[in-house]
Protein backbone atom coordinates (compact mmCIF):
# COMPACT_ATOMS: atom_id res chain seq x y z
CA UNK A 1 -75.43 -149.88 -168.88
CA UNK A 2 -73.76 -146.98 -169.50
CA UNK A 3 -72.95 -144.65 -166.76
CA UNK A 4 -70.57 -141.69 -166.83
CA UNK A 5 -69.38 -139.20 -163.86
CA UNK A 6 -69.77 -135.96 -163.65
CA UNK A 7 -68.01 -133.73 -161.73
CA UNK A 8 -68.94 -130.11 -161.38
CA UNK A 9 -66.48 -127.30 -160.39
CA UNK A 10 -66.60 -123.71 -160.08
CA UNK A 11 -63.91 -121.27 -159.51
CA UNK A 12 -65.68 -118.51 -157.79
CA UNK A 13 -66.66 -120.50 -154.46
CA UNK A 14 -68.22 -117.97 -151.98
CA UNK A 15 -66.24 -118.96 -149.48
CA UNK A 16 -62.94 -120.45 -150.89
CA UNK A 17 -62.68 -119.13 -154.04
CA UNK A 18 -60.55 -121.33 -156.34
CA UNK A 19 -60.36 -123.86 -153.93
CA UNK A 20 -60.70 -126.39 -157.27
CA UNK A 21 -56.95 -125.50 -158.17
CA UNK A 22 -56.18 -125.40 -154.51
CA UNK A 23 -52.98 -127.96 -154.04
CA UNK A 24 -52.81 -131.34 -151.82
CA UNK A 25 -49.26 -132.67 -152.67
CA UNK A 26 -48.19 -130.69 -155.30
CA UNK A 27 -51.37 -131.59 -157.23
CA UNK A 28 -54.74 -129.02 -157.58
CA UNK A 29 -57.66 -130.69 -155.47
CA UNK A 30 -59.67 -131.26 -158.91
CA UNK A 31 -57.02 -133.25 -160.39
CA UNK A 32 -57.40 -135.68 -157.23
CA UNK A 33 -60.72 -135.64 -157.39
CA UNK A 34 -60.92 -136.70 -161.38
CA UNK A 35 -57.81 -139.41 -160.74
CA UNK A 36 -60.06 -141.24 -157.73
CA UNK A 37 -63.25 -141.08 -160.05
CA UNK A 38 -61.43 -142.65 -162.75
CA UNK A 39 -60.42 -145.69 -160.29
CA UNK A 40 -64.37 -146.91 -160.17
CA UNK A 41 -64.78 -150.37 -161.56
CA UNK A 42 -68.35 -149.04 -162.89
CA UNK A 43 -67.93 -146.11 -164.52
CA UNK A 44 -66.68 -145.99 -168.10
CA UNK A 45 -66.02 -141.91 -168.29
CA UNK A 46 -65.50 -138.76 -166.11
CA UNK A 47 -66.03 -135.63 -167.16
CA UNK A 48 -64.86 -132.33 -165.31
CA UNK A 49 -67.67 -129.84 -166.05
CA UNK A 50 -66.53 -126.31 -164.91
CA UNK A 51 -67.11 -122.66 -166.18
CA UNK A 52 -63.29 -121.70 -165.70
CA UNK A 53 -60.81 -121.94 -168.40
CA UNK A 54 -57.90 -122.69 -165.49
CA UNK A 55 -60.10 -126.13 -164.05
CA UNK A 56 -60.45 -127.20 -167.44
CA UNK A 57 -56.75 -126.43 -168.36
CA UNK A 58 -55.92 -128.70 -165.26
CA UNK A 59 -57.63 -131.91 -166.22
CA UNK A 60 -56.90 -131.79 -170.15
CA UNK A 61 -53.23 -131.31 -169.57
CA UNK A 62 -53.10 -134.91 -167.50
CA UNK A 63 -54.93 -136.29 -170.52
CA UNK A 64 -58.86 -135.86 -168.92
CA UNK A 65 -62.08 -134.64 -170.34
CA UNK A 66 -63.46 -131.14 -169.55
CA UNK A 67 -66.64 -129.79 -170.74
CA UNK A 68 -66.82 -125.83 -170.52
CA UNK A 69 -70.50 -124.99 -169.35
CA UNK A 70 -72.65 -121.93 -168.69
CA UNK A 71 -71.16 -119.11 -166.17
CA UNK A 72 -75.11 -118.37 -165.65
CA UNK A 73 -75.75 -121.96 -162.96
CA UNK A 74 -76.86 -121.71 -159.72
CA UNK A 75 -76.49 -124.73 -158.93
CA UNK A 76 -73.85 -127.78 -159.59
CA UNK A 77 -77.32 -129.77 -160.50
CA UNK A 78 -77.77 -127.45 -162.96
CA UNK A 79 -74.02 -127.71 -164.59
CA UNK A 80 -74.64 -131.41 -164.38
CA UNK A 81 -78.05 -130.88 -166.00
CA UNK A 82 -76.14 -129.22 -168.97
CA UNK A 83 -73.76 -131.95 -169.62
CA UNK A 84 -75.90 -134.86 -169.32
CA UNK A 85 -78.47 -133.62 -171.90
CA UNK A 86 -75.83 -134.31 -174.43
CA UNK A 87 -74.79 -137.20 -172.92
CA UNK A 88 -75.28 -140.91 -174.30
CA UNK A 89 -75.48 -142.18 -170.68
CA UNK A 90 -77.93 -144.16 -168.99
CA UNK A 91 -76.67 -143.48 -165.17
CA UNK A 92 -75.17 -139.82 -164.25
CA UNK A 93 -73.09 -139.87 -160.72
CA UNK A 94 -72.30 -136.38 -159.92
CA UNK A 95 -69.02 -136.68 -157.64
CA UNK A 96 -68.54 -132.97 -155.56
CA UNK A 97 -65.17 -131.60 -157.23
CA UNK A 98 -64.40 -130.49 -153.72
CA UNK A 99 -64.17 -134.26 -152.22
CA UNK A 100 -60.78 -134.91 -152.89
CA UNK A 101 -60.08 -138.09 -150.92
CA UNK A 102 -63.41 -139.57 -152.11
CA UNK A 103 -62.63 -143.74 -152.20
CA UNK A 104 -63.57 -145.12 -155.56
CA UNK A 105 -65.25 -148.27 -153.77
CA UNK A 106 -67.75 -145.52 -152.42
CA UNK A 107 -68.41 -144.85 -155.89
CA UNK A 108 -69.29 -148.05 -156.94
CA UNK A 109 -71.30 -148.89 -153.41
CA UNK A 110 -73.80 -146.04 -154.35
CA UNK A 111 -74.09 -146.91 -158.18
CA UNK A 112 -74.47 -150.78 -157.10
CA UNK A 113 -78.50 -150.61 -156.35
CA UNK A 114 -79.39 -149.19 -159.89
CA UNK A 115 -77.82 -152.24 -161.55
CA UNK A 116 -80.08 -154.28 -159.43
CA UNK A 117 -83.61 -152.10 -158.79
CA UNK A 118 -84.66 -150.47 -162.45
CA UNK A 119 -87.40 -148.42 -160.70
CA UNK A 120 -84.30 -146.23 -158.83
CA UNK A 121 -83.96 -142.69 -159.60
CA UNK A 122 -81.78 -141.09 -156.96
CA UNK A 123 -79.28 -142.32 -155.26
CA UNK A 124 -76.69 -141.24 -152.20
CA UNK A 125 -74.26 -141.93 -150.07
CA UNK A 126 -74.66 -141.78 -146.07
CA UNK A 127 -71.62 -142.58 -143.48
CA UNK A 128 -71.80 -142.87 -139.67
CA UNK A 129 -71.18 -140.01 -137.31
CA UNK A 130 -68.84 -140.67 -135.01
CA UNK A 131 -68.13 -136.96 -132.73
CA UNK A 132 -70.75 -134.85 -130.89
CA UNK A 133 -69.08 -131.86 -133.36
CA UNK A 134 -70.52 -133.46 -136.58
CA UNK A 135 -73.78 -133.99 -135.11
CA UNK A 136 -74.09 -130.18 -133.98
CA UNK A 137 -72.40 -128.63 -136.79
CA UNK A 138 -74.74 -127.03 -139.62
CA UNK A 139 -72.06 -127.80 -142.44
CA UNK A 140 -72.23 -131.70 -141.53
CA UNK A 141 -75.61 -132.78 -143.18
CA UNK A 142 -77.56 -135.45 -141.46
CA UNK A 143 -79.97 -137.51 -143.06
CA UNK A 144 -82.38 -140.14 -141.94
CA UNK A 145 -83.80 -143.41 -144.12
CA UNK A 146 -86.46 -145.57 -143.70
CA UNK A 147 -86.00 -149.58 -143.05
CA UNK A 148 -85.84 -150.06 -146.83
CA UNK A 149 -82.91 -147.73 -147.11
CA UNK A 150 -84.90 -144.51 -148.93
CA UNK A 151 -84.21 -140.97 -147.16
CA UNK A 152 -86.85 -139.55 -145.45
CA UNK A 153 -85.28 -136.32 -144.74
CA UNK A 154 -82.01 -134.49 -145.05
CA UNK A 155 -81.20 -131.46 -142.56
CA UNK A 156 -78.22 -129.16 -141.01
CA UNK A 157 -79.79 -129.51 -137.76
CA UNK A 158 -78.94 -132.68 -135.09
CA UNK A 159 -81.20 -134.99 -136.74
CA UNK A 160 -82.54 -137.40 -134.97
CA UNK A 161 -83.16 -135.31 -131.79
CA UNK A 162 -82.62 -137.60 -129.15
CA UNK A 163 -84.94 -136.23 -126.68
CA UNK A 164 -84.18 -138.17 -123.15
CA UNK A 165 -80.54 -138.38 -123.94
CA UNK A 166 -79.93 -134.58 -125.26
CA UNK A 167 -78.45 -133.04 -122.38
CA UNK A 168 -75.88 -136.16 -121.61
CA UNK A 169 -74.46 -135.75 -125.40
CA UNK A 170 -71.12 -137.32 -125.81
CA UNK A 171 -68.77 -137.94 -128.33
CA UNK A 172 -68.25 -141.72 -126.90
CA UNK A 173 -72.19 -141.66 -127.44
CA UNK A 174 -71.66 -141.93 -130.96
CA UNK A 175 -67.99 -143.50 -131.32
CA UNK A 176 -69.51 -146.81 -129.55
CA UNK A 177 -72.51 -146.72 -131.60
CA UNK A 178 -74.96 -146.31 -128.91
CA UNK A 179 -76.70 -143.44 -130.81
CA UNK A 180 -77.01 -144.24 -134.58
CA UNK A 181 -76.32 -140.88 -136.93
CA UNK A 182 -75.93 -140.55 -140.41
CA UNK A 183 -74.07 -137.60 -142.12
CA UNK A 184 -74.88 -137.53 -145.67
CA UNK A 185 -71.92 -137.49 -148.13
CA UNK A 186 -72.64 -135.27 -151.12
CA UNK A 187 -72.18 -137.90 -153.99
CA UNK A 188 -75.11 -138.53 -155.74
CA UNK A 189 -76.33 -140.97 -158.58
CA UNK A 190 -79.21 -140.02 -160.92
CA UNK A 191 -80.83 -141.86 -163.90
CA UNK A 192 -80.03 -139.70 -166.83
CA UNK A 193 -83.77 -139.30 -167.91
CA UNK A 194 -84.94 -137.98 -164.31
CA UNK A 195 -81.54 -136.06 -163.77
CA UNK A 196 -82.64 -133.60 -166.55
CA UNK A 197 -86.57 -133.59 -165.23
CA UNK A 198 -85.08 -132.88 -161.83
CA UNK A 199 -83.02 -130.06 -162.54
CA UNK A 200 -86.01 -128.75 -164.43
CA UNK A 201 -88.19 -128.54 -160.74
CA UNK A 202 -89.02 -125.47 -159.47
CA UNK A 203 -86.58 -125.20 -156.23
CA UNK A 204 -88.90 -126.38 -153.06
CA UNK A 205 -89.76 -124.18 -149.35
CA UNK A 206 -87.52 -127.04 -147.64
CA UNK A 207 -84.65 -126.43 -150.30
CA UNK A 208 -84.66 -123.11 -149.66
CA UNK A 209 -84.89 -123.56 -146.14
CA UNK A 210 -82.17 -125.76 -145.84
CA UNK A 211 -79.62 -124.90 -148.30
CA UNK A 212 -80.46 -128.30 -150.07
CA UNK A 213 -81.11 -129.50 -153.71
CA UNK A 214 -82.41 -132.98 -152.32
CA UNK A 215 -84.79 -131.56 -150.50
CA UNK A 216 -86.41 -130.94 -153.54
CA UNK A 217 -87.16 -134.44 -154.85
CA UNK A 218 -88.50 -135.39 -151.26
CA UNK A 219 -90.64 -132.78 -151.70
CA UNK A 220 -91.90 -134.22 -155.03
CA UNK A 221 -92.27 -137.31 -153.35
CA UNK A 222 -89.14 -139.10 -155.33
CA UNK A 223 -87.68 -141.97 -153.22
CA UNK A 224 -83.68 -141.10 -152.42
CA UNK A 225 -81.71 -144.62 -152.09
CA UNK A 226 -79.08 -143.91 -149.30
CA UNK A 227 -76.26 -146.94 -149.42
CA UNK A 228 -74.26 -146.68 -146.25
CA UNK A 229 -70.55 -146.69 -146.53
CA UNK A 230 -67.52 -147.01 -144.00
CA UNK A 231 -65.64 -144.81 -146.29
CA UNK A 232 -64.75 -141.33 -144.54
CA UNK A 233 -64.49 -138.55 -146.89
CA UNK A 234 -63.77 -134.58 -146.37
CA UNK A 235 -65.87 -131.94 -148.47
CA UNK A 236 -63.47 -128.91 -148.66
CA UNK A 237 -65.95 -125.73 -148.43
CA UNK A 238 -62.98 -123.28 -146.53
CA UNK A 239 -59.42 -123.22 -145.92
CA UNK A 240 -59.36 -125.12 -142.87
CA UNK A 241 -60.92 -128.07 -144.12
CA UNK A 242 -58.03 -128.01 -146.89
CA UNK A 243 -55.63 -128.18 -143.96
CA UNK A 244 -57.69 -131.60 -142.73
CA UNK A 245 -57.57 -132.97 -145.97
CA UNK A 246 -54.05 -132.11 -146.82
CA UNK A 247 -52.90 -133.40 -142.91
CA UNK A 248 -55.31 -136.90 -143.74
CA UNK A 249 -53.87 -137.61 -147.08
CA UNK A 250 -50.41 -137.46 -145.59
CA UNK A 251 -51.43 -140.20 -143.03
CA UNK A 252 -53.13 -142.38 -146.29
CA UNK A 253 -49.70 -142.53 -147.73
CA UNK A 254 -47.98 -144.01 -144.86
């Protein structure tokens, strides 16, 4: 099988522009991002897809592959969906370029299922929730799976709502794993054939609602394989969270 990573970046972030080229020791964020890809045992090429000359310039000077794409996306699905179609790839992961600590095992854990289930199309990654703040915060995405493992929906909101226990909320509540949470880590893994119908979907009322491409593939009633993980990764959306991330990979190298 042949799968390949993809890893879309934009420069003009709304809010944290050129966070891509952003620095975590002495290194910009997509550089670390590309490196860690590289380090799956399943994946036989990464590609940096980008519409900015500087991201590309980044990864071909350490010797990577970048693939200049449309300015005109919406979407990173729809950078990805550029790419692929001139891809000889069976399996397309899209890693977030803004997921700099991302742990290559994690990688492999969410390709794993598609070597072993050939009816998968979709695939994620979903880690516990372990502070009252995640659960209540609408940039932490929650997501909840059926018994098999498939999502059944994906939300900013608290999700579950825990109905007798809501007003007695706790962070040791979900550190001792008396209320099971999920936040959703945005990795995702697509065959290549439905990667390019899915990007061709009309976006969704949920997807709008939420702020959330998977949305739309739940809406089209397309099963979502969540793998959980114990890997902890930070998205980087604002200049704070670079602080976290630049504090936590500090504390990796000791």
């Amino acid at each position: 099988m042949k799968i390949t990573a993809v890893i879309p970046a934009r420069y003009a972030s709304t809010r944290f522009p050129g966070k891509a080229l952003a620095e975590i020791d002495g290194r910009p964020m997509i550089q670390h991002v590309y490196e860690r890809t590289a380090k799956s045992q399943l994946i036989s090429r990464v590609i940096v897809a980008t519409d900015d000359r500087r991201i590309a310039d980044a990864i071909t000077v350490i010797g990577g592959e970048a693939i200049m794409t449309s300015t005109d996306h919406e979407t990173g699905t729809d950078r990805l969906a550029e790419v692929a179609a001139s891809l000889d790839a069976d399996i397309i992961v899209n890693v977030q370029g803004d997921e700099p600590l991302i742990d290559p095992a994690m990688i492999d854990q969410a390709i794993q299922p598609f070597l072993e289930e050939s009816g998968l199309l979709m695939g994620t990654v979903k880690t516990r929730i372990k502070c009252l703040h995640d659960f209540l915060s609408p940039n932490v995405v929650k997501v909840v799976t059926d018994n098999r493992g498939d999502a059944l929906y994906f939300s900013r909101s608290p999700l579950p709502f825990f109905r007798d226990k809501w007003k007695d909320l706790k962070d040791e509540s979900f550190c001792c794993g008396r209320l099971l949470c999920y936040k959703h880590v945005g990795m995702y893994v697509y065959r290549r054939d439905f990667l390019l119908k899915f990007a061709a979907m009309p976006p969704t009322f949920l997807e709008i609602s939420e702020k959330l491409e998977q949305l739309r593939a739940i809406e089209n009633g397309i099963k979502i394989r969540v793998v959980e993980t114990e890997f902890e990764s930070i998205g980087v959306d604002t200049p704070d969270d670079l602080h976290k991330a630049q504090d936590l990979y500090r504390k990796l190298l000791k």
